[in-house]
C-alpha atoms as a PDB file:
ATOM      1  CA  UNK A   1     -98.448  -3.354 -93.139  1.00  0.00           C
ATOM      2  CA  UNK A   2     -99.699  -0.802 -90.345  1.00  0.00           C
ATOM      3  CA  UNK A   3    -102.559  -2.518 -88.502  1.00  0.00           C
ATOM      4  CA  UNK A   4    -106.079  -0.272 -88.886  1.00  0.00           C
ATOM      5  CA  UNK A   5    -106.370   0.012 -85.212  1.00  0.00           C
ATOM      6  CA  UNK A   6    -102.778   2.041 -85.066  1.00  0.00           C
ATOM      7  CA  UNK A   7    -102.874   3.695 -88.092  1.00  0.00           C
ATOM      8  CA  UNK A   8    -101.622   7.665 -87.290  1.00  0.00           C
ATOM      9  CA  UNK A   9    -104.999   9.067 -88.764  1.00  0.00           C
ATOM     10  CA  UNK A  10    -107.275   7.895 -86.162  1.00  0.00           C
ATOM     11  CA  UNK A  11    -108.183   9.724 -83.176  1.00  0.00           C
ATOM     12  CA  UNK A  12    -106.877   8.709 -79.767  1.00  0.00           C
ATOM     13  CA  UNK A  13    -108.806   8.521 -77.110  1.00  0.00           C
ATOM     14  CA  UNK A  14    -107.474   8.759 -73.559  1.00  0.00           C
ATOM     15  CA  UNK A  15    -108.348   8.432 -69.955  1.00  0.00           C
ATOM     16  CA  UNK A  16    -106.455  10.609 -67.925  1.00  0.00           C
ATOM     17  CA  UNK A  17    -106.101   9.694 -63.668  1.00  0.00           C
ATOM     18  CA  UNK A  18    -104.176  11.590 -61.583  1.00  0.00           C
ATOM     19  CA  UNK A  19    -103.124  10.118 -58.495  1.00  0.00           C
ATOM     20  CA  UNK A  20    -102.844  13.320 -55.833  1.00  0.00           C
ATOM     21  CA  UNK A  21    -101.917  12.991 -51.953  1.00  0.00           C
ATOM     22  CA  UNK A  22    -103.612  16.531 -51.624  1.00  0.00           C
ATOM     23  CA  UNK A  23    -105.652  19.167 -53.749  1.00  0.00           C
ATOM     24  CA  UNK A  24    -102.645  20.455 -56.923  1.00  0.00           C
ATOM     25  CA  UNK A  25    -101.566  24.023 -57.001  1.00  0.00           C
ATOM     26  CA  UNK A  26    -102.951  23.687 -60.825  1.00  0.00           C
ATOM     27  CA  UNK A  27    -105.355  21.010 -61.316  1.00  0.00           C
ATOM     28  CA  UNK A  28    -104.287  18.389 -64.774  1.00  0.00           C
ATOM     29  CA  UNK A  29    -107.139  19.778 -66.344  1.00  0.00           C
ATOM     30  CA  UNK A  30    -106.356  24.002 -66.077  1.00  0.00           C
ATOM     31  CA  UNK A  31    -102.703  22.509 -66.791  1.00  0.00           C
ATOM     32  CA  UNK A  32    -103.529  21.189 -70.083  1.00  0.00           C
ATOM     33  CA  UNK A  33    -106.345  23.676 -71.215  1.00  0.00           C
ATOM     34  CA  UNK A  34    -103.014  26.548 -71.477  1.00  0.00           C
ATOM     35  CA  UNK A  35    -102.419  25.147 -74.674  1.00  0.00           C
ATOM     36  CA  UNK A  36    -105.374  25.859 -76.944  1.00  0.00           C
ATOM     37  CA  UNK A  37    -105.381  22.850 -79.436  1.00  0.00           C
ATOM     38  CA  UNK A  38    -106.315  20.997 -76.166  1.00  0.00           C
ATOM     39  CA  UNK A  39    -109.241  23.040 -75.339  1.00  0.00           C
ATOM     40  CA  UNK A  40    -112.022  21.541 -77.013  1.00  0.00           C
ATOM     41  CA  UNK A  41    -111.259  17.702 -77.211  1.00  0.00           C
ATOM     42  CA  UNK A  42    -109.797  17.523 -73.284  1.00  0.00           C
ATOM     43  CA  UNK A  43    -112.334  17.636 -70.616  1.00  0.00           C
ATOM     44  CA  UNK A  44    -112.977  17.077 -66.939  1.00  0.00           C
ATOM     45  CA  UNK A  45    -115.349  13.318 -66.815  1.00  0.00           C
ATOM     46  CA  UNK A  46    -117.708  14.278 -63.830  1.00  0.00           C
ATOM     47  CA  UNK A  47    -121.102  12.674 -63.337  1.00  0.00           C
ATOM     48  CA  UNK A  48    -119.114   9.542 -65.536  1.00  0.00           C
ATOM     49  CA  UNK A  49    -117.632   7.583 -62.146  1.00  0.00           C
ATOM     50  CA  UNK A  50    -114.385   8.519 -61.363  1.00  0.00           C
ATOM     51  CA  UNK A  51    -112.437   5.940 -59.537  1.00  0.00           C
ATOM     52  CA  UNK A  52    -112.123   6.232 -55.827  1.00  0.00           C
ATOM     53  CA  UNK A  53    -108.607   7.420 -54.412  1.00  0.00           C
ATOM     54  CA  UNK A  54    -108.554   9.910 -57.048  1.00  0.00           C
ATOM     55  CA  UNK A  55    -108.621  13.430 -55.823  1.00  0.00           C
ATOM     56  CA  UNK A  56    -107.937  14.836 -59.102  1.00  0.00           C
ATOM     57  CA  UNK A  57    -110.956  14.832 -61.425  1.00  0.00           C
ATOM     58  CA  UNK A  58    -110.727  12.019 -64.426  1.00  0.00           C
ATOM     59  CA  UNK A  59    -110.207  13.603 -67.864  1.00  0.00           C
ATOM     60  CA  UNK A  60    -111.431  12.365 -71.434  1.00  0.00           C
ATOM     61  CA  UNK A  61    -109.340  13.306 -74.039  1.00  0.00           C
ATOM     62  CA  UNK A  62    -110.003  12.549 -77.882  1.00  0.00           C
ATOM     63  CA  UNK A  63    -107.339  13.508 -79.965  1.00  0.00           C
ATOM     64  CA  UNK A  64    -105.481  13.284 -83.250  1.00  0.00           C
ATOM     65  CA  UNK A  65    -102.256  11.198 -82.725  1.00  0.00           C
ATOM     66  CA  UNK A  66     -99.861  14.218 -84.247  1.00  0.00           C
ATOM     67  CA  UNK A  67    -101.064  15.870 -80.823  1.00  0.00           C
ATOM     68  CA  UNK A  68     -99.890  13.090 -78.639  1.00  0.00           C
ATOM     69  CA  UNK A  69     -96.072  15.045 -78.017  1.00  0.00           C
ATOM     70  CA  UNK A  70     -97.411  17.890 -77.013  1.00  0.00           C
ATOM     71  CA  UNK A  71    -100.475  16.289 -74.645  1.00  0.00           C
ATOM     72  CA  UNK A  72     -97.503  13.643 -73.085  1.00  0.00           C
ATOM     73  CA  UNK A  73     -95.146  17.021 -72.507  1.00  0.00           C
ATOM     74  CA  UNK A  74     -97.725  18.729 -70.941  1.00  0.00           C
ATOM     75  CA  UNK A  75     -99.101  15.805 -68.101  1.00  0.00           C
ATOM     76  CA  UNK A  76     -94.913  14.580 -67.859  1.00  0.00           C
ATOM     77  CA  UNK A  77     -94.676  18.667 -66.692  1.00  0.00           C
ATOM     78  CA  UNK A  78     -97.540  18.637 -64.766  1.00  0.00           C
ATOM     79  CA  UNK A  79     -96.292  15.475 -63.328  1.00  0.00           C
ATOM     80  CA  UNK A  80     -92.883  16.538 -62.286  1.00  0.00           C
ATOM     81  CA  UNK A  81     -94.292  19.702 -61.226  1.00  0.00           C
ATOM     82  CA  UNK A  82     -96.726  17.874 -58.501  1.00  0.00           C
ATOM     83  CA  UNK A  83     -94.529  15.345 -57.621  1.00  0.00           C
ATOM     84  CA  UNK A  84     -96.895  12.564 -58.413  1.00  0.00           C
ATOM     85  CA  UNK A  85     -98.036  10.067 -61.315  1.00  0.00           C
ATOM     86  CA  UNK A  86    -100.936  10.100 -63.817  1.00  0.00           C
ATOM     87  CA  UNK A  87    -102.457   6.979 -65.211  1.00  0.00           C
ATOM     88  CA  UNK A  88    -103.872   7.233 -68.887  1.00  0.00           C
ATOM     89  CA  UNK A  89    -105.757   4.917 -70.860  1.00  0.00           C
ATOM     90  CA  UNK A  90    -105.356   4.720 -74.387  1.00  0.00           C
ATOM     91  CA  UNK A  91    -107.584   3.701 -76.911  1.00  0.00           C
ATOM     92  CA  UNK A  92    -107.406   3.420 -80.986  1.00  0.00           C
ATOM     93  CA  UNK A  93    -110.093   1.571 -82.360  1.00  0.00           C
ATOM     94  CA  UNK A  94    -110.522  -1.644 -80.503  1.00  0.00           C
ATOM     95  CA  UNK A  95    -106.692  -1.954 -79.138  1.00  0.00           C
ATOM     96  CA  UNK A  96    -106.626  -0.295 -75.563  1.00  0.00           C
ATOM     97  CA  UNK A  97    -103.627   0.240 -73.524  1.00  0.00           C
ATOM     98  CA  UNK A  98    -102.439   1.776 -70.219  1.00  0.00           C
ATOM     99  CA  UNK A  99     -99.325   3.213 -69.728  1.00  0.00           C
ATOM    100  CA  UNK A 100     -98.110   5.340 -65.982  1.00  0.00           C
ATOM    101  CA  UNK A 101     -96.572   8.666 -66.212  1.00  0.00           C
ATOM    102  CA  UNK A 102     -94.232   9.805 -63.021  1.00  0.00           C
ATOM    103  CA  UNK A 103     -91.081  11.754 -62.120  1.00  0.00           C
ATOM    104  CA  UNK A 104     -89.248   9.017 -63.753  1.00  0.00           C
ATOM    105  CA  UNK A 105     -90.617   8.703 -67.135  1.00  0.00           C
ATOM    106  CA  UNK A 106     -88.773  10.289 -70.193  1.00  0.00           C
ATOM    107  CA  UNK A 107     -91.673  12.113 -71.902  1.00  0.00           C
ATOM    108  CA  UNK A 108     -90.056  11.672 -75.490  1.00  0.00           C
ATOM    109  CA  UNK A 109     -90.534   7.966 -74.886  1.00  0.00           C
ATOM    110  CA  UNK A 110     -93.940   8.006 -73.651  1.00  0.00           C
ATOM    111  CA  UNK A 111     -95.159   7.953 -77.434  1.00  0.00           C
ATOM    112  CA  UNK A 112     -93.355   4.987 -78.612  1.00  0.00           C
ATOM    113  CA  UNK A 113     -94.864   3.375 -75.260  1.00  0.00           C
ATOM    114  CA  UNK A 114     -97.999   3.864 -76.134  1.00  0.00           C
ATOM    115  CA  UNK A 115     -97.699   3.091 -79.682  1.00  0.00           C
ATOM    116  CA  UNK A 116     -95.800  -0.287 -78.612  1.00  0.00           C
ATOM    117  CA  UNK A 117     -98.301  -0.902 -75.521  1.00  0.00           C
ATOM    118  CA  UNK A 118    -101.331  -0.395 -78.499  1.00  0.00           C
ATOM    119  CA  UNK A 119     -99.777  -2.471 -81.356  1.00  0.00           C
ATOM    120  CA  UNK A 120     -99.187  -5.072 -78.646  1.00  0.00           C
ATOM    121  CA  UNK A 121    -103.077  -4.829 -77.794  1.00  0.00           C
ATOM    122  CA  UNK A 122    -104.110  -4.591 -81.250  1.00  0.00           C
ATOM    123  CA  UNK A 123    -101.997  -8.013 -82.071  1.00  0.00           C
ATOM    124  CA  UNK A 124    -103.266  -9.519 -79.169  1.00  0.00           C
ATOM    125  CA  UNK A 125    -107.108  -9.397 -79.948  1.00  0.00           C
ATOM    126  CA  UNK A 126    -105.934 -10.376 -83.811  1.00  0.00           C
ATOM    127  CA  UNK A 127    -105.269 -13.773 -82.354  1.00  0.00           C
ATOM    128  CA  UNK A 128    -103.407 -15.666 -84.885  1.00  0.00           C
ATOM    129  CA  UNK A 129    -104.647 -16.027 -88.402  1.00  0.00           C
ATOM    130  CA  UNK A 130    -103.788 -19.451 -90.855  1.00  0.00           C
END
């Protein structure tokens, strides 16, 4: 049986950090907002702390899982397009996971990653049961 906290129907919520040696030619943010579907549930998280180090801005994402291809295509493109690495959060429910995105990651493995990294998560605050 599918665990609630990974079931497909729930959103997704994501925190999206680039890492950036010096300003992009697109920002992550402009990158993603090309597709509209991403529009309205992907924006920029100023005046919520970004991390220092950072020099793109942090982006909040909540999402349905079917859209998790296309959003992992789009930051793996941006990604080999800047040359650098993003690091996104992941959240469903109460199971959180992190997961890095560079030149070297496959971006049709980046779902099962994060579906492994949040079944892991989700099994892991389950604790065992008698």
């Amino acid at each position: 049986m599918t665990e609630p906290s990974t079931r497909p129907g729930r959103p997704v919520r994501m925190v999206l950090t680039p890492r950036t040696a010096r300003p992009p030619r697109v920002p992550l943010l402009s990158w993603i907002h090309r597709r509209p579907e991403f529009r309205a549930a992907v924006r920029d998280a100023a005046g919520q702390g970004g991390r220092p180090g950072f020099s793109d801005a942090v982006i909040i994402a909540v999402v349905a899982q079917g859209l998790l291809p296309g959003l992992f295509n789009l930051v793996q493109s941006w990604v080999d397009q800047q040359r650098t690495e993003v690091s996104i959060r992941i959240q469903v429910g109460d199971a959180e996971a992190e997961i890095q995105v560079n030149g070297r990651t496959d971006p049709t493995k980046l779902l099962d990653q994060a579906t492994r990294a949040l079944r892991e998560a989700a099994d892991g605050e389950a604790g065992p049961t008698a």
